[in-house]
Protein backbone atom coordinates (compact mmCIF):
# COMPACT_ATOMS: atom_id res chain seq x y z
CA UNK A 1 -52.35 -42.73 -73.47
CA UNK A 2 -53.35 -44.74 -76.39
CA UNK A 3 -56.28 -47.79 -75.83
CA UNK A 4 -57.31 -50.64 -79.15
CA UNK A 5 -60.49 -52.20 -78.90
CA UNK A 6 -61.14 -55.45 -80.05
CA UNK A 7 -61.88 -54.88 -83.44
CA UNK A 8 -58.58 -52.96 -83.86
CA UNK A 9 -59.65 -49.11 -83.70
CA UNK A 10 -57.46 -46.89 -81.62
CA UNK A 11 -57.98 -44.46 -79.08
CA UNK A 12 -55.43 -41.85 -78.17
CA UNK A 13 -55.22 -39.69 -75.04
CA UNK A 14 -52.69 -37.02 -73.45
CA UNK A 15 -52.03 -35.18 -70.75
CA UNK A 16 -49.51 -32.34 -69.67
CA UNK A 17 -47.93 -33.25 -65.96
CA UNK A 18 -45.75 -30.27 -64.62
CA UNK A 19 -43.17 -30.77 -61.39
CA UNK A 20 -42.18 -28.73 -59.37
CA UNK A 21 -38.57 -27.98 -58.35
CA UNK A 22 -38.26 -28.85 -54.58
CA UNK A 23 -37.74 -25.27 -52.22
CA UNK A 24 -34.51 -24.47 -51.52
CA UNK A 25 -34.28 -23.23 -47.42
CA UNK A 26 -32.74 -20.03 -46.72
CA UNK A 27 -29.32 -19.64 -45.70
CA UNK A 28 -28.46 -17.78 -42.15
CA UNK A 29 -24.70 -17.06 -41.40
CA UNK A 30 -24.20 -15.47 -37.56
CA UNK A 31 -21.98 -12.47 -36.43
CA UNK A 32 -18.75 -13.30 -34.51
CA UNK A 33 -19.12 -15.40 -30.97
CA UNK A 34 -18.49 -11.81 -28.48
CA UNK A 35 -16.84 -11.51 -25.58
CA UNK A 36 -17.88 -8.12 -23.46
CA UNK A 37 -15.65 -6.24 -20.99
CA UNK A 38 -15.95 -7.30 -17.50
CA UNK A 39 -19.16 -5.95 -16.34
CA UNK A 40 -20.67 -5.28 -19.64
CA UNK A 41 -24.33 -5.06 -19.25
CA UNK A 42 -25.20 -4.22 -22.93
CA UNK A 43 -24.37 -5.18 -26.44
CA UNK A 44 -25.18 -5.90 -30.12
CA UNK A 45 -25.79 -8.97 -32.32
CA UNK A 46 -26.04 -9.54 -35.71
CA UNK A 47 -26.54 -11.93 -38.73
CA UNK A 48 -27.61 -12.06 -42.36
CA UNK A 49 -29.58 -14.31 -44.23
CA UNK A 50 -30.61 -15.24 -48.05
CA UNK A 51 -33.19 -17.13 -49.80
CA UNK A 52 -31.77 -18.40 -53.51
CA UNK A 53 -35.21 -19.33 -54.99
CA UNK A 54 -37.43 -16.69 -53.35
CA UNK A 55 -37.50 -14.01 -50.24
CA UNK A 56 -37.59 -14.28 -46.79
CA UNK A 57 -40.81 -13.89 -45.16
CA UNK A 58 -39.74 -13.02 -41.57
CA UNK A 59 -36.61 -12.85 -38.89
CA UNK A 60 -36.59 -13.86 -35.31
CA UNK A 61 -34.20 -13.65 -32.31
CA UNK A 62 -34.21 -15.41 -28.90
CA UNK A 63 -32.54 -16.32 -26.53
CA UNK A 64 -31.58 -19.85 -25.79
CA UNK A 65 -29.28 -19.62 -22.35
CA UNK A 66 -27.63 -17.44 -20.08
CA UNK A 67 -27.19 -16.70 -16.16
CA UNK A 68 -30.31 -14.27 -16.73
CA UNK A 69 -32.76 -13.76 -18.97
CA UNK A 70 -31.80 -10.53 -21.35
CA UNK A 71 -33.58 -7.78 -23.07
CA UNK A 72 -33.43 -8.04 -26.53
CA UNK A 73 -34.62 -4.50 -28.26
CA UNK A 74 -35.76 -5.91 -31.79
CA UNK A 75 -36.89 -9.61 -31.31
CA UNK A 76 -38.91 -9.58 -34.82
CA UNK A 77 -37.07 -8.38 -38.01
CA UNK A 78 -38.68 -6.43 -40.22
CA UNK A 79 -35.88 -6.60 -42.38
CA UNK A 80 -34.21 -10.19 -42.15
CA UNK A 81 -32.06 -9.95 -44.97
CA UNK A 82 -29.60 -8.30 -42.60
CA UNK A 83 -30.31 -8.14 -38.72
CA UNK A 84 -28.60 -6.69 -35.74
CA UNK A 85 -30.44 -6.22 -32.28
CA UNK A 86 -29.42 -4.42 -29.13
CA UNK A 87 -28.72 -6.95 -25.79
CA UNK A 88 -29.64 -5.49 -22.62
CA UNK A 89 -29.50 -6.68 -18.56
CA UNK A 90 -26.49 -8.97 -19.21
CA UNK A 91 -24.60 -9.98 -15.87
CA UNK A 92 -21.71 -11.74 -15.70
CA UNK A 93 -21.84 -15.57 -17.66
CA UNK A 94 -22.05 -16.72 -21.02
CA UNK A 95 -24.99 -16.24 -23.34
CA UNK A 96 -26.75 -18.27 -26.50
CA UNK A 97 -28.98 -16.29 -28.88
CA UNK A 98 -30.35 -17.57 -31.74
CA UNK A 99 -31.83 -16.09 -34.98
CA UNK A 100 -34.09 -17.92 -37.17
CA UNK A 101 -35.40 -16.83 -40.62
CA UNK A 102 -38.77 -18.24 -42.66
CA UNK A 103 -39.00 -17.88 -46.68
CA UNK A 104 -42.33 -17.36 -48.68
CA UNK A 105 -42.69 -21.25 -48.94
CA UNK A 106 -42.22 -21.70 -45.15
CA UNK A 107 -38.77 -23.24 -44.87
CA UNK A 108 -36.75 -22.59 -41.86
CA UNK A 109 -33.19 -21.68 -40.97
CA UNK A 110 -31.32 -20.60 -37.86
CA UNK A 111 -27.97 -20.00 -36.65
CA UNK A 112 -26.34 -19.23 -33.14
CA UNK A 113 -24.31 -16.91 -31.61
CA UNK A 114 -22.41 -16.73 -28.10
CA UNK A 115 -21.88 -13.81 -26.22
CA UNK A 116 -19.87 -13.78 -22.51
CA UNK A 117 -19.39 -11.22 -20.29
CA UNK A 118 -15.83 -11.46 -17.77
CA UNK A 119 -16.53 -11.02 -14.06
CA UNK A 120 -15.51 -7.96 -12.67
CA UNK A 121 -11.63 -8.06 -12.28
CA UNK A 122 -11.17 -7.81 -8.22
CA UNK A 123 -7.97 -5.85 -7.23
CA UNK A 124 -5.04 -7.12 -5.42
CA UNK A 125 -5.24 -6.75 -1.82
CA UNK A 126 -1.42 -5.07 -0.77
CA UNK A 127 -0.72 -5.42 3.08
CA UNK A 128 2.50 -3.82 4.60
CA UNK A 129 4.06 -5.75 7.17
CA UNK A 130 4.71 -3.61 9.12
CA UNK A 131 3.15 -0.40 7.86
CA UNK A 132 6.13 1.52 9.87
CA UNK A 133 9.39 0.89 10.82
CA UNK A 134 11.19 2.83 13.24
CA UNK A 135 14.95 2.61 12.90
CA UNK A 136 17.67 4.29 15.43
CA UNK A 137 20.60 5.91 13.47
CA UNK A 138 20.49 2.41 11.51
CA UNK A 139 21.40 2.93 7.87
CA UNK A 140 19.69 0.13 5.90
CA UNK A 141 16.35 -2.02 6.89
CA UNK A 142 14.40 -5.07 5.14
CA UNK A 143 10.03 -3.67 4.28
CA UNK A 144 8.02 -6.71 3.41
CA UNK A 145 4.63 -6.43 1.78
CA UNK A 146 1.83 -9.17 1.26
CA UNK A 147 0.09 -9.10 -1.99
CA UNK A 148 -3.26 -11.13 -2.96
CA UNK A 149 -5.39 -12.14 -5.32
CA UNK A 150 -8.98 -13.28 -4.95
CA UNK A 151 -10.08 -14.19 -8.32
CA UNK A 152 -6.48 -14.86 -9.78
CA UNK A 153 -2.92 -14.57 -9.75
CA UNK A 154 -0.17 -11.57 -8.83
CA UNK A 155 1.77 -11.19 -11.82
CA UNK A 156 4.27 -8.77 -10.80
CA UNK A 157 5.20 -6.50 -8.09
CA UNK A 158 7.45 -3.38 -7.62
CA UNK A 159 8.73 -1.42 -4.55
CA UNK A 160 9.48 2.80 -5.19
CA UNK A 161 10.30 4.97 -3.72
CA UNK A 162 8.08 8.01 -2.74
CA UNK A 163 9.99 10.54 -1.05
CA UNK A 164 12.92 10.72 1.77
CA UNK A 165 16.10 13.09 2.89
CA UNK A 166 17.69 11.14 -0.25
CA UNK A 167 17.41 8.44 -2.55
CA UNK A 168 17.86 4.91 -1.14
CA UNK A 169 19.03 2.17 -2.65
CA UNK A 170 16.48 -0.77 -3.31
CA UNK A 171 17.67 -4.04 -3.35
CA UNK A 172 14.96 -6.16 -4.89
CA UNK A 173 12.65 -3.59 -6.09
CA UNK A 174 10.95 -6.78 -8.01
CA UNK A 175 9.95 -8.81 -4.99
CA UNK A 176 7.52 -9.26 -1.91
CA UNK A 177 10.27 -8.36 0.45
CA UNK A 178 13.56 -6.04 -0.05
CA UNK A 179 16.78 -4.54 1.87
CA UNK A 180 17.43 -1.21 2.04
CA UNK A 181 20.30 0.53 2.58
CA UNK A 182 21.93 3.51 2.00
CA UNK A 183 19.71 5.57 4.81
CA UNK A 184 20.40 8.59 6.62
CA UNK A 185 18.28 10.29 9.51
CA UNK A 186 14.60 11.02 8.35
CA UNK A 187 11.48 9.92 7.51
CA UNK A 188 11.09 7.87 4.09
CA UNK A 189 8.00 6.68 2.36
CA UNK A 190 8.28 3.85 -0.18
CA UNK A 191 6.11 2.24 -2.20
CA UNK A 192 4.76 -1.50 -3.21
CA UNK A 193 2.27 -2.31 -6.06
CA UNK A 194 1.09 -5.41 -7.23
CA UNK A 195 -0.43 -6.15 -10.51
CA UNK A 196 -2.56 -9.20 -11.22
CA UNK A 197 -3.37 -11.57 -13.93
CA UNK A 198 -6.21 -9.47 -15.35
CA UNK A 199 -4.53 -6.11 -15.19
CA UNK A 200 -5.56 -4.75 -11.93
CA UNK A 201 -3.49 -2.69 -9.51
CA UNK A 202 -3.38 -2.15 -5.90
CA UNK A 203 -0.73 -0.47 -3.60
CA UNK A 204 0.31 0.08 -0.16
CA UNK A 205 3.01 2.39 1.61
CA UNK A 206 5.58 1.09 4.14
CA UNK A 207 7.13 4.07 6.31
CA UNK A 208 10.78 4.50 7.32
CA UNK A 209 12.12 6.71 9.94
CA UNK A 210 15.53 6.63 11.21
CA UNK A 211 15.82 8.42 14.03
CA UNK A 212 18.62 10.94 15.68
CA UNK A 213 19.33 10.26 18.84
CA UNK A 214 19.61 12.67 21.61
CA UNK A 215 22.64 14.52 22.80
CA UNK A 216 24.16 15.33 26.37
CA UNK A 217 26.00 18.20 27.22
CA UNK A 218 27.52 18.59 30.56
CA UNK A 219 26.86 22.41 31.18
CA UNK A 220 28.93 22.86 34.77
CA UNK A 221 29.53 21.86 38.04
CA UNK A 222 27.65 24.94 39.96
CA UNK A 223 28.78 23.62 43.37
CA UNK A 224 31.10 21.38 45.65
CA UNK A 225 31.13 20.90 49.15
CA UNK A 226 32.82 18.43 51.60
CA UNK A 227 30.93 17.22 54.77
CA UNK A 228 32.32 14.64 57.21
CA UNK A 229 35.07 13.35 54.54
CA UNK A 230 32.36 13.41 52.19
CA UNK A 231 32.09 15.07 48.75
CA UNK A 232 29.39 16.68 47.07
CA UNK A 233 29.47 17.92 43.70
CA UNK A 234 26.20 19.59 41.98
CA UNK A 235 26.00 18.84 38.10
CA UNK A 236 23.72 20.97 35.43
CA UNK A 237 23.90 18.67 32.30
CA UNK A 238 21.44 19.36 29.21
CA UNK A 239 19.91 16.91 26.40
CA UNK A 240 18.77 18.24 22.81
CA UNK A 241 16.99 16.21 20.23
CA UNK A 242 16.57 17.35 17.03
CA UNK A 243 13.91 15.49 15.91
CA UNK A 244 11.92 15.05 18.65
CA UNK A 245 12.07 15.30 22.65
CA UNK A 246 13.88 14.18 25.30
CA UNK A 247 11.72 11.75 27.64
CA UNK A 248 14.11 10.03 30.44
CA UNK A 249 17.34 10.38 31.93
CA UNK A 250 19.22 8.21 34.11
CA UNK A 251 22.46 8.81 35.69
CA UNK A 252 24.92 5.62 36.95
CA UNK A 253 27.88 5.14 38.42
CA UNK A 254 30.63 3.88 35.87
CA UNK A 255 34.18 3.89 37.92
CA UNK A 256 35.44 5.12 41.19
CA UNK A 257 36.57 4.52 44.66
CA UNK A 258 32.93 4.50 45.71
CA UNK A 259 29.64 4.12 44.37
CA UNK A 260 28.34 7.63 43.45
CA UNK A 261 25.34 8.28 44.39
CA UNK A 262 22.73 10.86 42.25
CA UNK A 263 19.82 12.93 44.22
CA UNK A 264 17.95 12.71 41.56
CA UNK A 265 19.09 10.62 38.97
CA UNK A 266 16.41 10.99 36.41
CA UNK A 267 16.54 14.79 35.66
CA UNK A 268 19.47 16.59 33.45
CA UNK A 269 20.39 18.18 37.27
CA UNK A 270 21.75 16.36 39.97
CA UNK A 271 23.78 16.14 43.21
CA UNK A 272 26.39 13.36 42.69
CA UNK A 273 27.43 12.43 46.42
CA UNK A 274 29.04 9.81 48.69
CA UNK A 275 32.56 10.15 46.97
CA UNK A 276 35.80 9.86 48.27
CA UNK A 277 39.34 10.88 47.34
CA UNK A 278 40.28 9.61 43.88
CA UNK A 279 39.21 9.51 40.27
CA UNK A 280 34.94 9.13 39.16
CA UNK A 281 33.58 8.59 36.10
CA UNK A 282 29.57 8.45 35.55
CA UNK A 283 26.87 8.52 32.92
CA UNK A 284 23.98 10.47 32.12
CA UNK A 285 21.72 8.60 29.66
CA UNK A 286 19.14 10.39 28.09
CA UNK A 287 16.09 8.53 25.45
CA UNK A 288 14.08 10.69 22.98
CA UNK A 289 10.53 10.22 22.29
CA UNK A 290 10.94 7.20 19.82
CA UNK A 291 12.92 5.35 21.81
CA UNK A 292 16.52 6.40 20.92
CA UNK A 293 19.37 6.56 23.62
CA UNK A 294 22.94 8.16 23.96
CA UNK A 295 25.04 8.61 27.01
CA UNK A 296 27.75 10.75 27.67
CA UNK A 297 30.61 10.09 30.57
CA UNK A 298 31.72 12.92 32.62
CA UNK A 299 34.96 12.43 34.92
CA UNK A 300 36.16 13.91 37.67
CA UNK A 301 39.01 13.67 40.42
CA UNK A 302 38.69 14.26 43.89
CA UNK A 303 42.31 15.07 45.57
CA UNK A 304 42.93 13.66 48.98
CA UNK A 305 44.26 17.25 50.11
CA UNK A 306 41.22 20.01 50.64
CA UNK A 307 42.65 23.88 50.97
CA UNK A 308 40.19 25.91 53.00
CA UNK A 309 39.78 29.37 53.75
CA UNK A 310 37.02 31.95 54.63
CA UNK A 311 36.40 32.00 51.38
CA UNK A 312 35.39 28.17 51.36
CA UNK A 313 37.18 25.37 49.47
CA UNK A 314 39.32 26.88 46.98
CA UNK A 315 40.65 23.93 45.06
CA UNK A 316 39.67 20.57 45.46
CA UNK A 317 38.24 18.95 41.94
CA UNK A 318 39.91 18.15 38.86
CA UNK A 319 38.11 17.13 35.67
């Protein structure tokens, strides 16, 4: 600074002035937005941070938003430079932490970081409709399975087989509903799974038997006698079943001169009566225990002509 007075003498003056270069804030770059497997309930942050014209003074995390509020294990860095902090309690939802950093001369910085945990996949629900399927001496058959999803989608879906007298043939192993076919008598077991969107599995088992029917044997005729131009005629017949029991039998009249008539006509022995001269055919049907039926005809001829002695009727039926 220089100053003249007014008769001409000078004065000079100076001063030093030194400024300051402005601070320059710290720099904070986040760890990777996170997403948990479903149910997570724990998991790790991190970030790092740097201060080009001097040091960082301090680190701190919190947590902005979420479904719940978590537990985070180091909330105040000691070392800021390069943080990472445990998350605990998370539930299902989508998170917001953020970390914030101070230098020496007090200016701030923060960054953000996202974190989401995935519901829970639910499974499939697989419902058999029907569960079983009772089949008599059929050789093929259509299962049918329902398959849901409550939180998403079926993806795919597969029908196997499990186990059976021999290997099947499945139509459309691929779909909800299949034929199939190449059955024989027995009990098969085959299985549906679904898969959904997310992964999950859930099956269900449909139940096949094909049943063998009964069989009926006529054993003998133990008896005949002839009252009043009347014919008797006493019949032992048997019924096996091989996979089960025999339940019922009824006995009918198929062909004849007259109506036979049976006394009783629901066991496997019975009196066949009111017959005259000529020829008879009747049934015996027999049913298992699941429901299966088979008849067999037995035939006979009475002859108009009876030869009698003390011995009793000698010959008299044909059959």
């Amino acid at each position: 600074f220089r100053a003249t007075d007014a008769q001409g003498a000078i004065t000079t003056v100076s001063k030093s002035v030194t400024i300051a270069a402005a601070n320059v804030p710290p720099t904070v770059t986040m760890g990777a937005n996170q997403s948990l497997s479903q149910g997570a309930t724990t998991g790790t942050i991190t970030a790092t941070a740097t201060d080009s014209d001097g040091t960082l003074a301090s680190g701190t995390w919190s947590q902005l938003s979420g479904p719940n509020t978590a537990g985070i294990t180091s909330p105040n860095d000691a070392s800021p430079g390069s943080s990472s902090t445990g998350l605990t309690g998370l539930i299902t939802g989508t998170y917001t932490f953020k970390y914030q950093v101070v230098d020496n001369s007090g200016a701030i910085a923060s960054g953000t970081v996202n974190v989401t945990v995935p519901a829970v996949n639910q499974l499939p629900v697989v419902t058999p409709a029907p569960p079983y399927i009772l089949l008599n001496s059929a050789t093929s058959t259509t299962i049918n399975a329902v398959s849901t999803d409550a939180d998403g989608t079926i993806s795919t879906r597969a029908w196997t087989q499990v186990s059976g007298p021999n290997t099947a043939t499945i139509v459309s192993a691929s779909s909800a509903s299949t034929s199939i076919t190449g059955l024989i008598v027995g009990t098969y077991i085959f299985l549906h799974t679904a898969t959904d969107n997310s992964g999950g599995q859930a099956s269900a088992t449909v139940t096949v038997e094909v049943n063998n029917p009964p069989v009926v044997d006529f054993s003998s005729i133990v008896d005949f006698t002839f009252d009043n131009n009347t014919a008797n005629i006493n019949v032992t017949a048997s019924a096996t079943d091989a996979d089960g029991t025999v339940v019922s039998y009824a006995w009918s009249s198929i062909e004849g001169p007259t109506v036979a008539t049976f006394t009783p006509d629901n066991t496997g022995n019975t009196t066949i009566s009111n017959l005259r001269p000529g020829l008879y055919i009747v049934r015996l049907t027999v049913t298992d225990n699941d429901g299966a039926s088979s008849s067999n005809d037995y035939s006979f001829t009475i002859e108009a002509k009876y030869i009698i002695s003390k011995f009793g009727i000698k010959k008299v039926l044909k059959h």
